[in-house]
Structures are given as C-alpha cells and as structure tokens.
N, C-alpha and C. Protein backbone atom coordinates (compact mmCIF):
# COMPACT_ATOMS: atom_id res chain seq x y z
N UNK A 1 57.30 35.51 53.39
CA UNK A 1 55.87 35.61 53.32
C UNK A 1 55.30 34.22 53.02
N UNK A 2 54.07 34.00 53.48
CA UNK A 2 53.79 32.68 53.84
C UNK A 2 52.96 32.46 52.41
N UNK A 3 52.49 30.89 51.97
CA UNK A 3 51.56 31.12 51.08
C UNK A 3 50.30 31.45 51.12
N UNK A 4 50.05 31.13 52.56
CA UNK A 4 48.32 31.47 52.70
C UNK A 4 47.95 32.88 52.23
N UNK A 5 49.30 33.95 53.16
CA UNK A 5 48.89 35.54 53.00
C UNK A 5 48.97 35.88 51.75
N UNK A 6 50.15 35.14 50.73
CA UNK A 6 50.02 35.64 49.46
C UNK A 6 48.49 35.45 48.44
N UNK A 7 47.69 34.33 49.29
CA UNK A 7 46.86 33.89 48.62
C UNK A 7 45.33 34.53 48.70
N UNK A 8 45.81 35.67 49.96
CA UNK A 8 45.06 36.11 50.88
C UNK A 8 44.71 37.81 49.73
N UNK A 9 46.35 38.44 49.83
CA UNK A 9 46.24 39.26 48.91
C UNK A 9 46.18 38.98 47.58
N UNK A 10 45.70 38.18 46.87
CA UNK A 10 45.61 37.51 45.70
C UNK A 10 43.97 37.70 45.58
N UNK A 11 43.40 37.23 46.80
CA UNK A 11 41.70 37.19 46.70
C UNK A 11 41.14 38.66 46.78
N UNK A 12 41.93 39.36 47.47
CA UNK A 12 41.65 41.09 47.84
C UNK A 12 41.67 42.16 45.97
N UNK A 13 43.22 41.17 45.73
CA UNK A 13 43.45 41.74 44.42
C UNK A 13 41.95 41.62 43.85
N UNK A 14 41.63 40.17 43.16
CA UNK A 14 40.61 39.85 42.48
C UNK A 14 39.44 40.28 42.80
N UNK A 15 39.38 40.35 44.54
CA UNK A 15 37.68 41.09 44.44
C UNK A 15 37.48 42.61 44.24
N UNK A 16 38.93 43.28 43.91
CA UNK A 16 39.00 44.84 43.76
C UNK A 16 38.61 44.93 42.44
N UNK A 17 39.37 44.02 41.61
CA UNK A 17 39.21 43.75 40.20
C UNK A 17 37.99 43.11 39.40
N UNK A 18 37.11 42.97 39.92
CA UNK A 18 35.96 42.06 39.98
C UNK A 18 35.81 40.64 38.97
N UNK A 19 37.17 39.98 39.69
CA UNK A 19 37.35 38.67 38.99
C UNK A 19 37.04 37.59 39.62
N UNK A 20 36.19 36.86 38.76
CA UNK A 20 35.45 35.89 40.54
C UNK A 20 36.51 34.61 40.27
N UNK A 21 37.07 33.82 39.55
CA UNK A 21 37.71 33.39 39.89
C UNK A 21 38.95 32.97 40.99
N UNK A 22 39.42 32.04 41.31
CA UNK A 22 39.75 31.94 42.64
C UNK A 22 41.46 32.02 42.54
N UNK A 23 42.30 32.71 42.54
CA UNK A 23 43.53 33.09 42.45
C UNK A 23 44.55 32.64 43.03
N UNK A 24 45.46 32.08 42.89
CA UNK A 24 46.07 31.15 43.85
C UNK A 24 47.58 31.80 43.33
N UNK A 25 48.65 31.75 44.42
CA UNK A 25 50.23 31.73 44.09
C UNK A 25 50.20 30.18 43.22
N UNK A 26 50.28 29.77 43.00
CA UNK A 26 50.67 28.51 42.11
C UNK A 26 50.21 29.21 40.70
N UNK A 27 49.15 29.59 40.66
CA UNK A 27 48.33 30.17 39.02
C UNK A 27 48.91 31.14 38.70
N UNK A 28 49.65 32.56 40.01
CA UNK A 28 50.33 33.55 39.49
C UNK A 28 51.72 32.87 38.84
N UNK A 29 52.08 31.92 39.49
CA UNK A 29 53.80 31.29 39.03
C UNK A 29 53.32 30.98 37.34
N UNK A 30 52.28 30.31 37.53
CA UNK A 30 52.43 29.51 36.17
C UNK A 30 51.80 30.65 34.69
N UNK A 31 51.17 31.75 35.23
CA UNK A 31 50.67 32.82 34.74
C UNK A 31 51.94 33.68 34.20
N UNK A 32 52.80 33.34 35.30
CA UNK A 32 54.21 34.51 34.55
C UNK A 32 54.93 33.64 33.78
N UNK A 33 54.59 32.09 34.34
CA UNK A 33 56.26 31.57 33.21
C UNK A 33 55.50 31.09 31.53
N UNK A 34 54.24 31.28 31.63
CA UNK A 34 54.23 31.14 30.27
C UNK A 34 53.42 32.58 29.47
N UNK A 35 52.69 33.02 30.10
CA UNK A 35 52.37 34.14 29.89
C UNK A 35 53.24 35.32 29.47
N UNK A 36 54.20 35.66 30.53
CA UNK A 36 54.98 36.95 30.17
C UNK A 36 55.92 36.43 30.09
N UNK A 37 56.63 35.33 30.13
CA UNK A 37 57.77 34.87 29.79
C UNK A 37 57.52 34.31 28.12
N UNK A 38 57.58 33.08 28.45
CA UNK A 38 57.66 32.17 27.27
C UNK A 38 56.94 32.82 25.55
N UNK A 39 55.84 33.34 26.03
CA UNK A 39 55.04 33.96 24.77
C UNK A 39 56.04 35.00 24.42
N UNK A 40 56.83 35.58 25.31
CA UNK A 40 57.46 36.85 24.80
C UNK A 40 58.78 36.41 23.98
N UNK A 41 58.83 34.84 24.25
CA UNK A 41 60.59 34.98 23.58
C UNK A 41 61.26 34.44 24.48
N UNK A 42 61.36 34.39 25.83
CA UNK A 42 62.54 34.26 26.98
C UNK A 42 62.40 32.65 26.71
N UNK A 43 63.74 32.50 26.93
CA UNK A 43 64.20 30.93 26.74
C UNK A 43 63.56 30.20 27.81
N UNK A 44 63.46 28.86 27.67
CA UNK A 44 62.85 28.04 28.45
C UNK A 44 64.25 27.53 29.80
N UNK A 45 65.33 27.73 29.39
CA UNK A 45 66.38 27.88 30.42
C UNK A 45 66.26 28.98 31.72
N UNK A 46 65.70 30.32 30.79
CA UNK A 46 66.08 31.69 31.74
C UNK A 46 64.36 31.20 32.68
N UNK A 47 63.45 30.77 32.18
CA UNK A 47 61.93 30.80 32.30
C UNK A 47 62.51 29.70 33.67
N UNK A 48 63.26 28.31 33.58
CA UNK A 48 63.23 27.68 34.80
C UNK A 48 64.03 28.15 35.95
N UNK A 49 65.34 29.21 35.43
CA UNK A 49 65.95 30.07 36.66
C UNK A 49 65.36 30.80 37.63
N UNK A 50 64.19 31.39 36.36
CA UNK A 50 63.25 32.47 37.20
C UNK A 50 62.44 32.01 38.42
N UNK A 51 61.95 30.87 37.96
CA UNK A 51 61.39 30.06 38.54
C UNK A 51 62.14 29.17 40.41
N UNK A 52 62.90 29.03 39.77
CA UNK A 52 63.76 28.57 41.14
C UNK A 52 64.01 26.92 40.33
N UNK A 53 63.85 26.26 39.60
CA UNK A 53 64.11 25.11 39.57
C UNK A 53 65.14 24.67 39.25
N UNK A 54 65.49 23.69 39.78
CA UNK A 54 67.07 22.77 39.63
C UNK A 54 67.11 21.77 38.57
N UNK A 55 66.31 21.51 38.17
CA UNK A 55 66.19 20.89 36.40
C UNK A 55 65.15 21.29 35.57
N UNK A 56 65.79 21.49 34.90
CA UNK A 56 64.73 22.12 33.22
C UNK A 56 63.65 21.10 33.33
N UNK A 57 63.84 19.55 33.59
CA UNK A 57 62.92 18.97 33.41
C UNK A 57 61.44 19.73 34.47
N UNK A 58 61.81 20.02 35.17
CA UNK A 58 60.80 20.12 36.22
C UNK A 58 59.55 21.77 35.78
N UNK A 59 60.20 22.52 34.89
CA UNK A 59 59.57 23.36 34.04
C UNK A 59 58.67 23.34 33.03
C-alpha cells in the first residue's frame, strides 16, 4: 500500500471523526512509537524493531 492511499484513508478517518487536523502516515508512526509504546513501558529497543529501524540511533 502506497503512502499517498494510506494518507488518503487517514483524511477519511479524521473527517468521520471530526478532527480537522491534517493526518499523515509519518504522525501515525510517530503517534504509536511514543504514545502506545514508550509511555506504556516497551523498551526503546522493542519500540525501534517495531518500527523497522536498523539502528537504535535512528529512533
């Protein structure tokens, strides 16, 4: 799935939800790795796996 379409159902989400802000796949990534990840406890190791990254630094 491409990023545009994800970004596409991202705007559909928000205008169902009546969030006017502008929703992007990059904001959902960074929305889960500190949001429901990191606040909850999950290590900053498991948080860059989830993620896809090949160095911690890049997390």
């Amino acid at each position: 799935m491409s990023n545009q379409k994800l970004n596409s159902y991202l705007k559909e989400i928000a205008d169902q939800c009546g969030i006017k802000k502008n929703l992007t796949f990059h904001m959902a990534r960074h929305t889960f790795a500190t949001t429901v990840t990191l606040s909850n406890g999950v290590p900053i190791e498991t948080v860059s796996k989830l993620l896809g990254h090949t160095k911690l630094a890049t997390t």
